[in-house]
Protein backbone atom coordinates (compact mmCIF):
# COMPACT_ATOMS: atom_id res chain seq x y z
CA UNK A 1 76.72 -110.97 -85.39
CA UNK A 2 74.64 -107.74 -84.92
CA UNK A 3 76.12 -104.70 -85.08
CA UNK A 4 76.27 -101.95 -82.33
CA UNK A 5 74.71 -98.85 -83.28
CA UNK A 6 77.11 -96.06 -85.54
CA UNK A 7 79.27 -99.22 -85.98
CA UNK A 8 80.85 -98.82 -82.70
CA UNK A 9 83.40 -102.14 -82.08
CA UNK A 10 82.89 -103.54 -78.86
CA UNK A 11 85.62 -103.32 -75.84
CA UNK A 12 88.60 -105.61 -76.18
CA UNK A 13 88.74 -108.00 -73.25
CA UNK A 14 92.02 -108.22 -71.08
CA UNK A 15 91.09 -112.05 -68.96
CA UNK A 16 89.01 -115.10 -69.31
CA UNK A 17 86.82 -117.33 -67.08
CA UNK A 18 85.72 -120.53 -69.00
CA UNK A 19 83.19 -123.22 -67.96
CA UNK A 20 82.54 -122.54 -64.87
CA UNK A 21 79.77 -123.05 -62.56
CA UNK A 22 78.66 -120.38 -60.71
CA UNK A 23 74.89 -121.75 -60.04
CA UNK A 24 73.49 -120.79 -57.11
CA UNK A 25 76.57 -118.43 -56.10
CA UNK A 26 76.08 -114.83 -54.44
CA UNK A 27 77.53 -112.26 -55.93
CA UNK A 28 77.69 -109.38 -53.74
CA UNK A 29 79.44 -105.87 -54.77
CA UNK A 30 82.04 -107.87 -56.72
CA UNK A 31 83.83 -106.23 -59.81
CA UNK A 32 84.91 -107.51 -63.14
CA UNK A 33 86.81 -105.26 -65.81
CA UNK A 34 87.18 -106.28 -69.45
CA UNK A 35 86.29 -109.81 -68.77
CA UNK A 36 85.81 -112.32 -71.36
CA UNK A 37 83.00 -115.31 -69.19
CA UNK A 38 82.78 -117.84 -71.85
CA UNK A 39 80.24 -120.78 -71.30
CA UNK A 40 79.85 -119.74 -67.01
CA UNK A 41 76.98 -121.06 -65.81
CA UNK A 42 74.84 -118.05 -63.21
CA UNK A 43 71.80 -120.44 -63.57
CA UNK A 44 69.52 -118.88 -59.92
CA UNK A 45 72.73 -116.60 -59.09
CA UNK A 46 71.77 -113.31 -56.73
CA UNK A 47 73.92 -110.80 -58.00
CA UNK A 48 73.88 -107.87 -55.44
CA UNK A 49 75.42 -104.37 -56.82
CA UNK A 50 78.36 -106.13 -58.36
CA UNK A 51 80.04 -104.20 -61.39
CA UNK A 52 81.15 -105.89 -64.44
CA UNK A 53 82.73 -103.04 -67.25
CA UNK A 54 83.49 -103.96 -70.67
CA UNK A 55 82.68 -107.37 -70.63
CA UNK A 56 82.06 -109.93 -72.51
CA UNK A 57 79.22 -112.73 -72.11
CA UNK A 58 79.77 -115.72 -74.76
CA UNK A 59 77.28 -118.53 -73.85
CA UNK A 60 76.64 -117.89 -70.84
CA UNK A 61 73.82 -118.94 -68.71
CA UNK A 62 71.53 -116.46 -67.20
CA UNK A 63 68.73 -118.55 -66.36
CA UNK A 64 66.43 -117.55 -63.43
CA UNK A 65 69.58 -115.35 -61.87
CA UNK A 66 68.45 -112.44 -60.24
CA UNK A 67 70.47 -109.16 -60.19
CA UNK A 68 69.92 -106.23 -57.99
CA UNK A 69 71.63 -102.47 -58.35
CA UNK A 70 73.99 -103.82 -60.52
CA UNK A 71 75.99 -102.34 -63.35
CA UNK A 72 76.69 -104.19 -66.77
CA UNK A 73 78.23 -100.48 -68.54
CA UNK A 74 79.04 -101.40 -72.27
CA UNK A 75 79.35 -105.27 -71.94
CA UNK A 76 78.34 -107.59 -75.28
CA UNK A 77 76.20 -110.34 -74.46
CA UNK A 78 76.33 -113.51 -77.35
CA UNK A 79 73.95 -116.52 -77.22
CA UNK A 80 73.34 -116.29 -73.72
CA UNK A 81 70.28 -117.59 -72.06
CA UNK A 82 67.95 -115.50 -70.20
CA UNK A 83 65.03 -117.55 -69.15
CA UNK A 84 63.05 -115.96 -66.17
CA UNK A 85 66.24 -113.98 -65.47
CA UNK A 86 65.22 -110.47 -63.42
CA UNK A 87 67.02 -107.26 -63.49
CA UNK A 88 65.72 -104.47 -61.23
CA UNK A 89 67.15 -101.05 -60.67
CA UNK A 90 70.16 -102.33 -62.72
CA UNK A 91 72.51 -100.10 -65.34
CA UNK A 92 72.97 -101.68 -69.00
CA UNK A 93 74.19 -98.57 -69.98
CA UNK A 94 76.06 -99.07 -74.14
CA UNK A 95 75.42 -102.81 -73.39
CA UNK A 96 74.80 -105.24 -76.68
CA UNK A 97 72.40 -108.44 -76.81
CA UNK A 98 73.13 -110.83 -79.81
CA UNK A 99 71.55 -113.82 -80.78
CA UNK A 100 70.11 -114.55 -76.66
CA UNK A 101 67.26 -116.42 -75.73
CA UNK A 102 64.78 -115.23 -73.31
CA UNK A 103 61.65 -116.23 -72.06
CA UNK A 104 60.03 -114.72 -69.13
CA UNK A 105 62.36 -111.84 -68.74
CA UNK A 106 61.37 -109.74 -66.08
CA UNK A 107 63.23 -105.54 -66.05
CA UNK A 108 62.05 -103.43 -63.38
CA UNK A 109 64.09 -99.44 -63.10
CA UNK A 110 66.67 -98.99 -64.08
CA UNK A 111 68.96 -97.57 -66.75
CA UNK A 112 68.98 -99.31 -70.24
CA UNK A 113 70.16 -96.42 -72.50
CA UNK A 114 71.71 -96.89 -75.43
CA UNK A 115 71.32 -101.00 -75.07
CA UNK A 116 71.34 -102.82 -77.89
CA UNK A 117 69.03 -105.77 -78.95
CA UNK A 118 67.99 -105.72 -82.48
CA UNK A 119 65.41 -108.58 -83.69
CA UNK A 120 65.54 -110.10 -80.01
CA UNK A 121 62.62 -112.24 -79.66
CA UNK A 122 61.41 -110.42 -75.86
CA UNK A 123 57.74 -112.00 -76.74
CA UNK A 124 56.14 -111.75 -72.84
CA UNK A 125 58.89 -109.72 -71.67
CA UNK A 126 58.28 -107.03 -68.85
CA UNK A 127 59.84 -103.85 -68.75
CA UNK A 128 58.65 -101.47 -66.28
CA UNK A 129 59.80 -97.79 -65.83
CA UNK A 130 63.00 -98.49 -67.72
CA UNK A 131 65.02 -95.87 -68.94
CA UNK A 132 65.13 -96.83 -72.71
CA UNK A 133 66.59 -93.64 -74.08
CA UNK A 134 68.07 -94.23 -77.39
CA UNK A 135 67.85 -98.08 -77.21
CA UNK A 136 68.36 -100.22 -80.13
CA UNK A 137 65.16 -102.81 -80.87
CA UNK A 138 64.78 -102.37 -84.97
CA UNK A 139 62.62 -105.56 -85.70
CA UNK A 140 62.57 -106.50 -81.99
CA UNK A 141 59.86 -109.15 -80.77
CA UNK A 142 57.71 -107.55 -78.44
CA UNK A 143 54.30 -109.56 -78.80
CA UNK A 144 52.21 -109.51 -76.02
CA UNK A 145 54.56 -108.09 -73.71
CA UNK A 146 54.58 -105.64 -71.13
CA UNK A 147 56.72 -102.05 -72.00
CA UNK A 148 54.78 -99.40 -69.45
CA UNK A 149 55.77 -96.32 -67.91
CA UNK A 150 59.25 -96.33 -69.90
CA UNK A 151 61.20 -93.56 -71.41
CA UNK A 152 62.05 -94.36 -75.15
CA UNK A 153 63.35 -91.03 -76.07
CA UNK A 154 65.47 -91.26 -79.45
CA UNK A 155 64.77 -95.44 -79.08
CA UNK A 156 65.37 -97.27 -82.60
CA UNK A 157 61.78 -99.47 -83.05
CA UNK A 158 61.64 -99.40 -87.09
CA UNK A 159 59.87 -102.97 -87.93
CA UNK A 160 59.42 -104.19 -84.20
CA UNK A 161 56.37 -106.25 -83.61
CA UNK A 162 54.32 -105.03 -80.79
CA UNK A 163 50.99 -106.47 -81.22
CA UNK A 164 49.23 -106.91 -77.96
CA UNK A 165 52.24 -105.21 -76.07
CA UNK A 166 51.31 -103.15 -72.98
CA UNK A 167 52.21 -100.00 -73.64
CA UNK A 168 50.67 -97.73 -71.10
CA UNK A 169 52.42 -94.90 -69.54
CA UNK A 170 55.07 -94.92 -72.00
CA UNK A 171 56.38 -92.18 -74.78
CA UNK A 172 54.73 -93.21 -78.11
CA UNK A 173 56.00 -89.95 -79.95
CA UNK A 174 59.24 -91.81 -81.05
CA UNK A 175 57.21 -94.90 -83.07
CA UNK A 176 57.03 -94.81 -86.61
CA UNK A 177 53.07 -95.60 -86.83
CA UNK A 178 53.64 -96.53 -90.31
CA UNK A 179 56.85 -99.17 -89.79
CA UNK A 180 56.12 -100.83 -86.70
CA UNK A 181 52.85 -103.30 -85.54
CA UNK A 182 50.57 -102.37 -83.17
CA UNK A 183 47.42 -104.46 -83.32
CA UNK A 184 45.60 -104.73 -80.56
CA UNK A 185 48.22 -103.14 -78.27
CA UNK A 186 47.10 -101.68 -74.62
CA UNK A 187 47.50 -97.85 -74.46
CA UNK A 188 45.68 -95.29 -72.03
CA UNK A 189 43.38 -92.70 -72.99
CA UNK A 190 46.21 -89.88 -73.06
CA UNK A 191 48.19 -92.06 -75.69
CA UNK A 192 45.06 -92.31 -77.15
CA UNK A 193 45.25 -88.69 -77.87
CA UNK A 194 48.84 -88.77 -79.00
CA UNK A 195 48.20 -91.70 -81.48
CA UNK A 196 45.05 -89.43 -83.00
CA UNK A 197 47.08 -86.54 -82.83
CA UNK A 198 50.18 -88.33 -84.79
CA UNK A 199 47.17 -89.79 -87.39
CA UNK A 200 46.28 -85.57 -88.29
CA UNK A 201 43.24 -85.62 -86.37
CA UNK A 202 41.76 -82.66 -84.22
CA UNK A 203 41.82 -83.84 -81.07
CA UNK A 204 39.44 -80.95 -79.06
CA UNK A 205 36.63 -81.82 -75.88
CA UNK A 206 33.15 -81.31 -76.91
């Protein structure tokens, strides 16, 4: 199991909801606290603002669900799948991803500081204008994905792959050019000038 970041232990869960099917059912401002959902199937659920605090995620299917303005603050997330599953303007703040499946995942706004998802294979992910601060992806798959216009202040990329990734608009001064892959990634001409600038060169117009 990966480990949050510092070593933090995740929340202890108070209630359980096992093997249930949820697919297909609206969600809409509900609220869950310290809530173990083992093996719940939200395959195409439209989760609208609902809140769920502290919980817990084992097995759990996520699977073309859609979820709007909602809050997942410091949850834990195990083996879940995540195919074509959308989040926009959502809160993961503290949140923890281990050993999910994607595919097709699709983030748009939101908050996603401090998340955690070391080594998770996000190859053709899209993230766009995420808040990323201080985000956990050491040795995260990001080939040939989309990551633009997001903040990634004090974010944790040592070994990620982002060859191809789409990387315009976002903050490049907190890659380590030296432990992470870039080849053939998309930046824009001012990241251009970072990147030189990072490499020792003197960057002036002609």
């Amino acid at each position: 199991m990966a480990d949050r970041k510092h070593g933090v232990a995740a929340p202890p869960t108070e209630t359980t909801i096992r093997s249930r099917d949820w697919e297909f059912r609206d969600l809409e401002r509900e609220a869950f606290h310290r809530v173990l959902f083992v093996d719940v199937d939200l395959t195409e659920t439209v989760n609208r603002g609902s809140v769920f605090e502290e919980c817990t995620f084992r097995g759990v299917r996520f699977n073309c669900s859609v979820h709007e303005e909602a809050a997942f603050l410091n949850c834990t997330f195990t083996r879940c799948t995540m195919f074509d599953a959308r989040f926009t303007r959502c809160k993961l703040t503290g949140s923890m991803f281990d050993g999910c499946t994607y595919g097709a995942f699709k983030v748009t706004g939101g908050d996603w500081s401090f998340v955690g998802m070391p080594g998770a294979d996000l190859r053709g992910s899209r993230f766009s204008e995420v808040r990323l601060r201080e985000a956990d992806l050491t040795g995260a798959r990001l080939e040939s994905a989309e990551v633009r216009g997001c903040d990634l202040s004090g974010s944790w990329l040592h070994s990620a792959d982002l060859t191809g990734c789409d990387l315009r608009g976002s903050d490049l001064a907190v890659f380590d050019l030296d432990a992470t892959r870039f080849r053939h990634a998309v930046i824009d001409p001012y990241q251009a000038t970072t990147v030189a600038t990072v490499f020792g060169f003197d960057v002036r117009p002609e």
